[in-house]
Protein backbone atom coordinates (compact mmCIF):
# COMPACT_ATOMS: atom_id res chain seq x y z
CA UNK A 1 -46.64 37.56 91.88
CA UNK A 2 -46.70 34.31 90.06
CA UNK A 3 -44.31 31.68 89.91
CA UNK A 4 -44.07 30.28 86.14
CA UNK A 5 -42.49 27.35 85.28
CA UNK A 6 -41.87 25.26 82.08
CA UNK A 7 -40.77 25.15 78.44
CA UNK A 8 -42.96 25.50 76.02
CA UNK A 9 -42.34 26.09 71.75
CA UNK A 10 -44.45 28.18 69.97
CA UNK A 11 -45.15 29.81 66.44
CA UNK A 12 -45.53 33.55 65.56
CA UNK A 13 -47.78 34.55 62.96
CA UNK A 14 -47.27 37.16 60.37
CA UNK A 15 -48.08 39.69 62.21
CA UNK A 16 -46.25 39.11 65.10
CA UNK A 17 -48.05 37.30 67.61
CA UNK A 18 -47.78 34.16 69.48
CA UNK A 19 -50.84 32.17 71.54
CA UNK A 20 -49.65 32.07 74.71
CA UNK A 21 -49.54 28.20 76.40
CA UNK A 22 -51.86 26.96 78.28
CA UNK A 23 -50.12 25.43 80.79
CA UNK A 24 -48.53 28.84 81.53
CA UNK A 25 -51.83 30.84 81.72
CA UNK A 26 -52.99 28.41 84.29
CA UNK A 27 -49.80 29.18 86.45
CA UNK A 28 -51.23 33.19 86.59
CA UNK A 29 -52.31 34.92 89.96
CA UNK A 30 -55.35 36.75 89.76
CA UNK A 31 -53.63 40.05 90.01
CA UNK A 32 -51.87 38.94 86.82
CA UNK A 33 -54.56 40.62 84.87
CA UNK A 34 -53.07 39.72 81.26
CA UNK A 35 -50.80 42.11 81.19
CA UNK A 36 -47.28 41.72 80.57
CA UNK A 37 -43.98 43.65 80.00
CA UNK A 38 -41.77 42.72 77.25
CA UNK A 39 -38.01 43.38 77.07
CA UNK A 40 -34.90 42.59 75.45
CA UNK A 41 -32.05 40.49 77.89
CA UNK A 42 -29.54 42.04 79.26
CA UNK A 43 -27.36 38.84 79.30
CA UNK A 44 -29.04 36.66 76.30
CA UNK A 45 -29.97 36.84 72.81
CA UNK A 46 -33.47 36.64 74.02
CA UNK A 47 -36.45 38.46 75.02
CA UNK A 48 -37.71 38.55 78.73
CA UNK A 49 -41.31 38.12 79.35
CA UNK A 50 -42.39 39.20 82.84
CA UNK A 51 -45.90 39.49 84.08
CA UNK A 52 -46.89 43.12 84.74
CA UNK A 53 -46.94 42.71 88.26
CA UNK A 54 -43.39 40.97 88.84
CA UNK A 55 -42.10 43.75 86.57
CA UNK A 56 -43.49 46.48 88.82
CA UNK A 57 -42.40 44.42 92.00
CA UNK A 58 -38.69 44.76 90.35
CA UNK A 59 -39.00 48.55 89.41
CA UNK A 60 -39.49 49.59 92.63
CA UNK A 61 -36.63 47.01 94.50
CA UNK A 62 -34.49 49.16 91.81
CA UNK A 63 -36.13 52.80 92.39
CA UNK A 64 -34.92 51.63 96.30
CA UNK A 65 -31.89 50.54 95.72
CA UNK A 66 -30.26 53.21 92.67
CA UNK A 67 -30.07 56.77 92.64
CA UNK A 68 -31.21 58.46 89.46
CA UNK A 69 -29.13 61.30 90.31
CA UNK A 70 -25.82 58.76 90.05
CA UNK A 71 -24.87 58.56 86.42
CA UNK A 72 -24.15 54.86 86.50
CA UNK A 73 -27.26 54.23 88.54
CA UNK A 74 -29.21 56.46 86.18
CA UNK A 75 -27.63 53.96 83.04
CA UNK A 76 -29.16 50.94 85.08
CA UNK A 77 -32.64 51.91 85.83
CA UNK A 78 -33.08 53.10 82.27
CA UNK A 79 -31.62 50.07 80.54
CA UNK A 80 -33.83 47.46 83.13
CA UNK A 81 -36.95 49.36 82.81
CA UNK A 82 -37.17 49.65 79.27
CA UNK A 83 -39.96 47.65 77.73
CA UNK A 84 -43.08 47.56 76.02
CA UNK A 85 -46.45 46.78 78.28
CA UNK A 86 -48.15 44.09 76.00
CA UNK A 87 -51.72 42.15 76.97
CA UNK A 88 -53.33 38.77 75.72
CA UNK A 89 -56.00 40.02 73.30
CA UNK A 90 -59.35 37.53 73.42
CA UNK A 91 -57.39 34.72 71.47
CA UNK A 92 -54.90 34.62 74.52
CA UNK A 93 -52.45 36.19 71.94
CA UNK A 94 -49.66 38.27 72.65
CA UNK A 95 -48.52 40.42 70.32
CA UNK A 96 -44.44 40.97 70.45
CA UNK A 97 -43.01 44.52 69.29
CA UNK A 98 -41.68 45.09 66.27
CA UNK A 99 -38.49 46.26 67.32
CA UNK A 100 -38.53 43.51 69.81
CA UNK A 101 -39.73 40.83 67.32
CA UNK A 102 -36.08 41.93 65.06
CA UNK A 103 -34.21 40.32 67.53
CA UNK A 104 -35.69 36.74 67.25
CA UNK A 105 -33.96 36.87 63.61
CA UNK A 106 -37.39 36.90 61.63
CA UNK A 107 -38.45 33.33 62.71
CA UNK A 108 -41.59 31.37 62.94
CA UNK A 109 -40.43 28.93 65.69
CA UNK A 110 -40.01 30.42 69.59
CA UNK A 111 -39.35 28.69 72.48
CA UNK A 112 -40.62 30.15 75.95
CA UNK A 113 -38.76 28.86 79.00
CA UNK A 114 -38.86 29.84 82.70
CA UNK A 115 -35.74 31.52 84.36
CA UNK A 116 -36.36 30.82 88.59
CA UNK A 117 -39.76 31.30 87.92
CA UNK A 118 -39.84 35.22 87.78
CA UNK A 119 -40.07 35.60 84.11
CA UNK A 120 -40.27 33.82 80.82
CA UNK A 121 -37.32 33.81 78.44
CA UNK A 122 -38.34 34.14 74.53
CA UNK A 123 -35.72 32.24 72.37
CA UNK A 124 -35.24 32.25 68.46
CA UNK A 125 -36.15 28.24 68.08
CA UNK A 126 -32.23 27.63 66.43
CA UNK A 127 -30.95 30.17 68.75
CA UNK A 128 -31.96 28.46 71.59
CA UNK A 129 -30.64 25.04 70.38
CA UNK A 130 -27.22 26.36 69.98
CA UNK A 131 -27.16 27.48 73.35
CA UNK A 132 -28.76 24.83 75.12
CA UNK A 133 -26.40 22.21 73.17
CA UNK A 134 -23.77 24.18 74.36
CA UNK A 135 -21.18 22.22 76.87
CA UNK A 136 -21.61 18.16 77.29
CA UNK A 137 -23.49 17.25 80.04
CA UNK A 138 -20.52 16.28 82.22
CA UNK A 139 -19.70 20.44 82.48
CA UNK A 140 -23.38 21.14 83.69
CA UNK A 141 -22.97 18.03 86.41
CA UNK A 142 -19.71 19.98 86.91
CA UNK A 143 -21.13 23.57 87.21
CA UNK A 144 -24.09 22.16 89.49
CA UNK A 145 -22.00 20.47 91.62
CA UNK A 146 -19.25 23.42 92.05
CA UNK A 147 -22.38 26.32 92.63
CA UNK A 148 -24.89 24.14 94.01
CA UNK A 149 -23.38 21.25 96.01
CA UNK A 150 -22.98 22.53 98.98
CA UNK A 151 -26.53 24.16 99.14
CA UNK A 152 -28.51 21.03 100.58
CA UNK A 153 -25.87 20.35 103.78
CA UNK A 154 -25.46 25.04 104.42
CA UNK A 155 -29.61 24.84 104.78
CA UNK A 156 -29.68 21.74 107.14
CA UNK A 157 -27.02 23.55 109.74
């Protein structure tokens, strides 16, 4: 499974499709064969972008761990697996849904980020802005600090 990292902005053409960065590609594992599975968040007003093998690796932690027989469990697995299977085309192109592609409000501008590495968010441009801008910087430094300061000193006992 690959570990992606970064922030990149992109356009989408008419029809839908994006060229996919560079300096992502080269982050790829060879068993990252240029597929890719596409899905709206569950938690953002943005698309998730996983690499075909990553999404597999998380389908079957979930087929483990739920019981399809358990109505909520059932609700779960449906609503996490659902996605389109989507591959670069020879123009390292990807080519997002169209029912997928209604939820980045008909823009040109996209902005591709990395969430821990195990898939790529797909932001509306403004979208993004508004949510990145939101809180001062103080409240991250004060968010990092409540859920993260203590991390360093735990992992050196």
């Amino acid at each position: 499974m690959s570990l992606i990292l970064g922030k990149e902005y992109c356009k989408i053409d008419s029809n839908g499709r994006f060229k996919f960065p560079v300096a992502l590609k080269k982050q790829l594992q060879p068993e990252d064969d240029g597929r890719f599975v596409i899905r709206q968040s569950i938690y953002s007003e943005c698309l998730e972008l996983w690499t075909y093998a990553s999404f597999y690796a998380m389908v079957e932690k979930l087929q483990k761990n739920l019981n399809p027989y358990k109505p909520e469990d059932r609700i779960l697995l449906r609503k996490l697996t659902e996605g389109n299977i989507i591959e670069l085309d020879t123009n390292d192109r990807l080519l997002i849904p169209a029912e997928q592609k209604s939820k980045l409000s008909n823009t040109k501008d996209i902005v591709l980020t990395s969430l821990g590495g195990n898939f790529i968010e797909i932001w509306d441009y403004d979208k993004y802005n508004q949510m990145d801008g939101t809180g001062s910087d103080a409240d991250f430094v004060a968010l990092a600090s409540e859920k993260l300061g203590g991390l360093l000193e735990e992992e050196n006992k």
